[in-house]
C-alpha atoms as a PDB file:
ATOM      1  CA  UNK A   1       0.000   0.000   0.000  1.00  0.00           C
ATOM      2  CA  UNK A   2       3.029   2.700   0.756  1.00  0.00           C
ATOM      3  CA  UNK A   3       3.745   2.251  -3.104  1.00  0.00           C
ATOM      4  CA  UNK A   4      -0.053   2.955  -4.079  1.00  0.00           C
ATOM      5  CA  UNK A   5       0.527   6.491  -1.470  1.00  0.00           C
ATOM      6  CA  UNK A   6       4.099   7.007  -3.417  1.00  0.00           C
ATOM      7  CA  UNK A   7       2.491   7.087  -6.557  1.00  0.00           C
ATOM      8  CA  UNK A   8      -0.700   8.940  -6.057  1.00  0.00           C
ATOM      9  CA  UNK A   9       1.140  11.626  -4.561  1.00  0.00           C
ATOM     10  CA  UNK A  10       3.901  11.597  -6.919  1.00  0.00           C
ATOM     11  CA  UNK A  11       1.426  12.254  -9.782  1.00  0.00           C
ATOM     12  CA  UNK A  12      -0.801  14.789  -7.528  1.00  0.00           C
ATOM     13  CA  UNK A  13       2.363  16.875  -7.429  1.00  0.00           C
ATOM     14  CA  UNK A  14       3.627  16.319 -11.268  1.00  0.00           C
ATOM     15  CA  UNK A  15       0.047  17.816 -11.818  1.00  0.00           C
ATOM     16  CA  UNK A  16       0.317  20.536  -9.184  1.00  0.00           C
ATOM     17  CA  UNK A  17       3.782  21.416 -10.367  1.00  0.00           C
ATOM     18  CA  UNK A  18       2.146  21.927 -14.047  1.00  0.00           C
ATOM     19  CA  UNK A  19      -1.284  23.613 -13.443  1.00  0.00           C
ATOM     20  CA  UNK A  20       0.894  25.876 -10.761  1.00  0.00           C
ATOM     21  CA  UNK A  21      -0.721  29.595 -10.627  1.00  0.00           C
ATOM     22  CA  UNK A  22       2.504  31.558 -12.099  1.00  0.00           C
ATOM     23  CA  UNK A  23       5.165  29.528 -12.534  1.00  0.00           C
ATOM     24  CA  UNK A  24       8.572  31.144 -12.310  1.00  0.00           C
ATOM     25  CA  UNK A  25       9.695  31.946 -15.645  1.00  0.00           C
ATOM     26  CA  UNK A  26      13.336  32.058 -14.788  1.00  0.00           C
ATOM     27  CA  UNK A  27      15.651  34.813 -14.885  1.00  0.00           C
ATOM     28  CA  UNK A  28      14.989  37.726 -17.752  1.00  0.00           C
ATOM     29  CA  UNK A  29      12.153  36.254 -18.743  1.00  0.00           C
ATOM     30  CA  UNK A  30       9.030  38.654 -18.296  1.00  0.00           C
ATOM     31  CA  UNK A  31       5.925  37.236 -16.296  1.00  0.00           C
ATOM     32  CA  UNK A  32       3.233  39.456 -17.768  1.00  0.00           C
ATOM     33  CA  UNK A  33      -0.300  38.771 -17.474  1.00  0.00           C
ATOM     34  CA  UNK A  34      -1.871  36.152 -18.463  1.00  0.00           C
ATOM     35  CA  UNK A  35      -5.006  36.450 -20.652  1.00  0.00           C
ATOM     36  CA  UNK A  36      -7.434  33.677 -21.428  1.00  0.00           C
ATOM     37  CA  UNK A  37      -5.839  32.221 -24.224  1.00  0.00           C
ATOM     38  CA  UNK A  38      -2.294  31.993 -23.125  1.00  0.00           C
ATOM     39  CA  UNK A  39      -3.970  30.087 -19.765  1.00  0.00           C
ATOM     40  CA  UNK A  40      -5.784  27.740 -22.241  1.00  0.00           C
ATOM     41  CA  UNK A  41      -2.312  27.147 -24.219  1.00  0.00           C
ATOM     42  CA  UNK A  42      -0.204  26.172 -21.308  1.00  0.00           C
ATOM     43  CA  UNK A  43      -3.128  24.094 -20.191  1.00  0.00           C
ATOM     44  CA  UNK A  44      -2.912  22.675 -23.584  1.00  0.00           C
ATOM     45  CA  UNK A  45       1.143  22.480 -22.988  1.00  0.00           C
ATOM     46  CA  UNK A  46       0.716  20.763 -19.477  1.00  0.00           C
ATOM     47  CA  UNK A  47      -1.597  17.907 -20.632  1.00  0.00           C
ATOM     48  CA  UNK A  48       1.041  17.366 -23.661  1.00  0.00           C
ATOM     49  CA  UNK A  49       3.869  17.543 -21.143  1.00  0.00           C
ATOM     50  CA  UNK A  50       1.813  15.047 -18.387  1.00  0.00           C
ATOM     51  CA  UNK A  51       1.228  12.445 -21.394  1.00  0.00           C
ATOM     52  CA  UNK A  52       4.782  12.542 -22.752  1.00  0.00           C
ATOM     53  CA  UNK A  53       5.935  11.572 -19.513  1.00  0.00           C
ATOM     54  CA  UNK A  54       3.407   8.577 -18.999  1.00  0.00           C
ATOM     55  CA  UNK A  55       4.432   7.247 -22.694  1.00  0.00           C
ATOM     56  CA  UNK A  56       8.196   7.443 -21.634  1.00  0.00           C
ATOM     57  CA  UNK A  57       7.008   5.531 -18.431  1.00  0.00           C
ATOM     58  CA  UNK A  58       5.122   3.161 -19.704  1.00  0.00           C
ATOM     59  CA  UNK A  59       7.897   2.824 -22.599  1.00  0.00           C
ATOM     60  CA  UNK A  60      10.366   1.620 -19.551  1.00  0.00           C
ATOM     61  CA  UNK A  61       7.653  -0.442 -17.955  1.00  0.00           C
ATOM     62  CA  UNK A  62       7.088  -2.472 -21.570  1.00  0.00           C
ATOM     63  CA  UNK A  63      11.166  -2.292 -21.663  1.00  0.00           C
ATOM     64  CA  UNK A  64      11.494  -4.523 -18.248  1.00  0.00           C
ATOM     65  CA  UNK A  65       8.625  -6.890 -19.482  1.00  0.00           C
ATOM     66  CA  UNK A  66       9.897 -10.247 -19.920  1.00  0.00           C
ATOM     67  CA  UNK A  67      10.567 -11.547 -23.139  1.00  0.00           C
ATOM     68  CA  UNK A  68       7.498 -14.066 -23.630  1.00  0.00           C
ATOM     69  CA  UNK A  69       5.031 -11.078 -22.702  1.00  0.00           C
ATOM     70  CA  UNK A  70       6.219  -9.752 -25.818  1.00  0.00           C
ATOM     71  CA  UNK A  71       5.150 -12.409 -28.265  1.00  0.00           C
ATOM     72  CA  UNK A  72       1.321 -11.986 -28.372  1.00  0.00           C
ATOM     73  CA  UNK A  73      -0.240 -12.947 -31.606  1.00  0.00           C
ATOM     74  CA  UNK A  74      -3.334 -10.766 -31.205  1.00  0.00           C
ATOM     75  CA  UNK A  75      -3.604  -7.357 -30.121  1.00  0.00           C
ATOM     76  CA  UNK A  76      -6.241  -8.125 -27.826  1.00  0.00           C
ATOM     77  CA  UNK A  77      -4.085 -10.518 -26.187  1.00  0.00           C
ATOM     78  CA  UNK A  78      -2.211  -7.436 -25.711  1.00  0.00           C
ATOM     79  CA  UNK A  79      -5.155  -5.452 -24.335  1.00  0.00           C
ATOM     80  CA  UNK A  80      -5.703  -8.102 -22.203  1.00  0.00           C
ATOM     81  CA  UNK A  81      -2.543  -8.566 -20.543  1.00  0.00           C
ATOM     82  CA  UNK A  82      -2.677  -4.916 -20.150  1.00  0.00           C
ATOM     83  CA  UNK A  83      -5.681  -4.780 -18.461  1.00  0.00           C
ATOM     84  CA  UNK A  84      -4.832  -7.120 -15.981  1.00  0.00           C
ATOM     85  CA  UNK A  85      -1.239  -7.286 -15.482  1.00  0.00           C
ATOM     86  CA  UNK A  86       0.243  -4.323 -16.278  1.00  0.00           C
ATOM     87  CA  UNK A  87      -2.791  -2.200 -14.782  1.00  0.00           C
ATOM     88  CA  UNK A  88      -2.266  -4.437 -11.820  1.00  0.00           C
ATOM     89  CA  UNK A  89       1.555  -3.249 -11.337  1.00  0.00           C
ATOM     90  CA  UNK A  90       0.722   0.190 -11.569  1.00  0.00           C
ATOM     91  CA  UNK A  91      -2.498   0.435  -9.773  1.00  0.00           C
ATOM     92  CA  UNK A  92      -2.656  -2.835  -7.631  1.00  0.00           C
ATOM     93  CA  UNK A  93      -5.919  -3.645  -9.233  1.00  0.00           C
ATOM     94  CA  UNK A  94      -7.112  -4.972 -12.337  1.00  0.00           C
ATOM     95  CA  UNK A  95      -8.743  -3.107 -15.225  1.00  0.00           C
ATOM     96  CA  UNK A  96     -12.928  -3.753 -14.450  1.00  0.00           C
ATOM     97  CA  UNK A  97     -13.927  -3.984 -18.328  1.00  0.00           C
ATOM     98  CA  UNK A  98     -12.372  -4.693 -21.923  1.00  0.00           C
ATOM     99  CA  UNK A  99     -14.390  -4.066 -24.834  1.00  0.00           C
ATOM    100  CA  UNK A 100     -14.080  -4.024 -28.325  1.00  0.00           C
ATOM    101  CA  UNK A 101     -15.626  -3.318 -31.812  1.00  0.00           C
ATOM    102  CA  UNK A 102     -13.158  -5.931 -33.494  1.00  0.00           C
ATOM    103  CA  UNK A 103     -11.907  -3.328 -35.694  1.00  0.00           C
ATOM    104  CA  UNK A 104      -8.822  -1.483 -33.720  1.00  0.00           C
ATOM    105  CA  UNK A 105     -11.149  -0.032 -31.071  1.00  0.00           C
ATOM    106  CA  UNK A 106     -11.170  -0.642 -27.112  1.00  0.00           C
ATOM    107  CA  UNK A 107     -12.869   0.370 -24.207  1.00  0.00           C
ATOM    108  CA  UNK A 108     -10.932  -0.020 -20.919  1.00  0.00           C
ATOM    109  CA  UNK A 109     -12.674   0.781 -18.273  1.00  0.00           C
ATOM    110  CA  UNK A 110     -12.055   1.132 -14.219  1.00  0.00           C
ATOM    111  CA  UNK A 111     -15.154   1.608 -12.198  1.00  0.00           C
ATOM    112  CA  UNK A 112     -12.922   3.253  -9.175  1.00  0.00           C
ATOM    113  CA  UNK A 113     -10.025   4.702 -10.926  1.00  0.00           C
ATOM    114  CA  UNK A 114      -7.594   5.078  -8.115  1.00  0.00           C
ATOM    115  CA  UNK A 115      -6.109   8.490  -9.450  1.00  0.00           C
ATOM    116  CA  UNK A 116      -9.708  10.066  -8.972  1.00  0.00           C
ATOM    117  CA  UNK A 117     -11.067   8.487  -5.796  1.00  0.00           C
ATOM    118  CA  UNK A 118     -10.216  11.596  -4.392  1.00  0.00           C
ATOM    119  CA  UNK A 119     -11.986  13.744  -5.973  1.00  0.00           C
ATOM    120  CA  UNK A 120     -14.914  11.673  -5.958  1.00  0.00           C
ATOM    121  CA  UNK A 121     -17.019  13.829  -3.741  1.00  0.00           C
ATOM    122  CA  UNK A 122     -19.062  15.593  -6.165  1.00  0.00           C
ATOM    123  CA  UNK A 123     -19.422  17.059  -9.754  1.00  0.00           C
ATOM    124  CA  UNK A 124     -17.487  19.975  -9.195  1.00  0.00           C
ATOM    125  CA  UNK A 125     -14.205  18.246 -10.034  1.00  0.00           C
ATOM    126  CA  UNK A 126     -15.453  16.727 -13.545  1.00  0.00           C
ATOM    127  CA  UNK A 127     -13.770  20.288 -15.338  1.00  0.00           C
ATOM    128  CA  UNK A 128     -10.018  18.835 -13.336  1.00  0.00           C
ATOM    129  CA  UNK A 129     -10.352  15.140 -14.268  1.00  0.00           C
ATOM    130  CA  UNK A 130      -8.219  15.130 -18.080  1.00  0.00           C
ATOM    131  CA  UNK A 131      -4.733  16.731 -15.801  1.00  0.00           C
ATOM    132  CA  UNK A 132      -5.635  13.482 -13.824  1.00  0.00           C
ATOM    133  CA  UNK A 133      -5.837  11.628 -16.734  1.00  0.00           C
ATOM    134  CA  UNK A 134      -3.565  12.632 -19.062  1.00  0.00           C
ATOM    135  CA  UNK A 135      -0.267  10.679 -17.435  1.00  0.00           C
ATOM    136  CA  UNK A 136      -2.205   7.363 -17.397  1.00  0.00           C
ATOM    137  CA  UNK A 137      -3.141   7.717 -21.012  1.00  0.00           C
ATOM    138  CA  UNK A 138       0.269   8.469 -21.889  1.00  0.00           C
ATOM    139  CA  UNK A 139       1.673   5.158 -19.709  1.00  0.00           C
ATOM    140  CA  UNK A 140      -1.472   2.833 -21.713  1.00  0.00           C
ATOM    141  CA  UNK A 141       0.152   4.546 -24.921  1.00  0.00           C
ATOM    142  CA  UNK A 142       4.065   4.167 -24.084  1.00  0.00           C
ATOM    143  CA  UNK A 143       3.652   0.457 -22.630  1.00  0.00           C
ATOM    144  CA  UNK A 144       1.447  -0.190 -25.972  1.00  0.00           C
ATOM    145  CA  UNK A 145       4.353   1.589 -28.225  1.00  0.00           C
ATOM    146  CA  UNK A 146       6.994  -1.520 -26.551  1.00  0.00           C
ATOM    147  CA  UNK A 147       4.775  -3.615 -27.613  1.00  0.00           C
ATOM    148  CA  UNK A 148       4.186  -2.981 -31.180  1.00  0.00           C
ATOM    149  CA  UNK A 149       1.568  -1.137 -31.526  1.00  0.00           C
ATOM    150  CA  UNK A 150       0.674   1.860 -32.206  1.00  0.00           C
ATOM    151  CA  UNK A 151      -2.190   3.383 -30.602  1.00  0.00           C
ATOM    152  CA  UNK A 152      -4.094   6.884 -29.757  1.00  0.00           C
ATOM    153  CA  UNK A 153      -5.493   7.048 -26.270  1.00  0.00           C
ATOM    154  CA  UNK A 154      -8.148   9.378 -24.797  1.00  0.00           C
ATOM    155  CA  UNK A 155     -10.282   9.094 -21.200  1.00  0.00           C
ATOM    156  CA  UNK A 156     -13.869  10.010 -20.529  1.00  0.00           C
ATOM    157  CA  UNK A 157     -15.204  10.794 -17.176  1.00  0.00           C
ATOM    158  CA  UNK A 158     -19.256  10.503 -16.668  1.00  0.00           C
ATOM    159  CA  UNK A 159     -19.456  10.120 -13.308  1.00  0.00           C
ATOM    160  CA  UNK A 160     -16.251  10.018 -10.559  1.00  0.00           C
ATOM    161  CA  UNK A 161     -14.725   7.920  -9.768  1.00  0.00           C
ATOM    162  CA  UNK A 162     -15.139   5.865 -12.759  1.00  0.00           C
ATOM    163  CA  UNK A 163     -12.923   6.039 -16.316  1.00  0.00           C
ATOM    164  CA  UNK A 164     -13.135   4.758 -19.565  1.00  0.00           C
ATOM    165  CA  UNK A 165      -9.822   4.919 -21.679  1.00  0.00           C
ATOM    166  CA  UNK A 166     -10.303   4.494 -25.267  1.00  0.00           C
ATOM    167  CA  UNK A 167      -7.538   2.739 -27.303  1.00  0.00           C
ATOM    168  CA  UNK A 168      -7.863   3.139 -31.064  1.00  0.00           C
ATOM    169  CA  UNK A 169      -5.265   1.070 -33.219  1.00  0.00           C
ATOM    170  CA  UNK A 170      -3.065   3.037 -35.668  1.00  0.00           C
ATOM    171  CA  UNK A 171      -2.717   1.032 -39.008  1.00  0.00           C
ATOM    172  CA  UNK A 172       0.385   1.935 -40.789  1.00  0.00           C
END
């Protein structure tokens, strides 16, 4: 369980760090105000930021799989493994649902995400759930990437603390 603690507040600060207030530009840079649009692009730039450094992690985590892991013949036998063993190692619990249209498209979903059990209080945190999500979508991607495929991931919120990630296959 200290691991689980570790991690969540590991990624509660990589998020705080991003989304902080007015971040220190460094020296001779000019901290002007902000206006709406330059908040909405370093928004933008934060999410971007938060996923590239899930896809490296989940890059390393595919890296230190062993070597038989890597030999699926199906990609949903790759879904699957990553729904319960790899989801497993990061999150000490096993994806809830895998679905599919047969056609390069999954549904994972986790009834009681463990990234957004805090915030699972009430609707007023649905507008901070994708800088929650955006790390995890990232690590699905980056772990998929080891593996051989390539993939586009996005997560949907309805209702806390539940999350659907959405895997869609990349043909070359």
């Amino acid at each position: 369980m200290a691991d689980a603690a570790l991690f969540e507040f590991l990624h509660t600060e990589m998020v705080a760090e991003l989304w902080a207030q007015d971040p220190d530009p460094g020296p001779g840079v000019s901290a002007g105000p902000r206006g709406e649009g330059g908040r909405a692009a370093g928004q933008k730039m934060s999410l971007s930021v938060l996923e590239g450094m899930g896809f490296r992690v989940g890059q390393a985590l595919g890296e230190r799989l062993p070597r038989e892991t890597l030999a699926f013949r199906e990609e949903l036998d790759v879904l699957k493994f990553l729904c319960k063993d790899v989801w497993a190692a990061v999150f000490q619990k096993q994806m809830d649902s895998l679905r599919t249209n047969h056609q390069g498209t999954y549904v994972l979903q986790d009834h009681s995400f463990p990234l957004l059990i805090r915030m699972a209080s009430g609707l007023q945190y649905l507008e901070e759930v994708p800088k929650f999500l955006a790390f995890t979508c990232g690590l699905l991607r980056g772990t998929l990437s080891t593996l051989g495929i390539k993939s586009l991931v996005t997560a949907s919120v309805a209702a806390l603390p539940a999350c659907k990630f959405q895997v869609v296959i990349q043909r070359s």
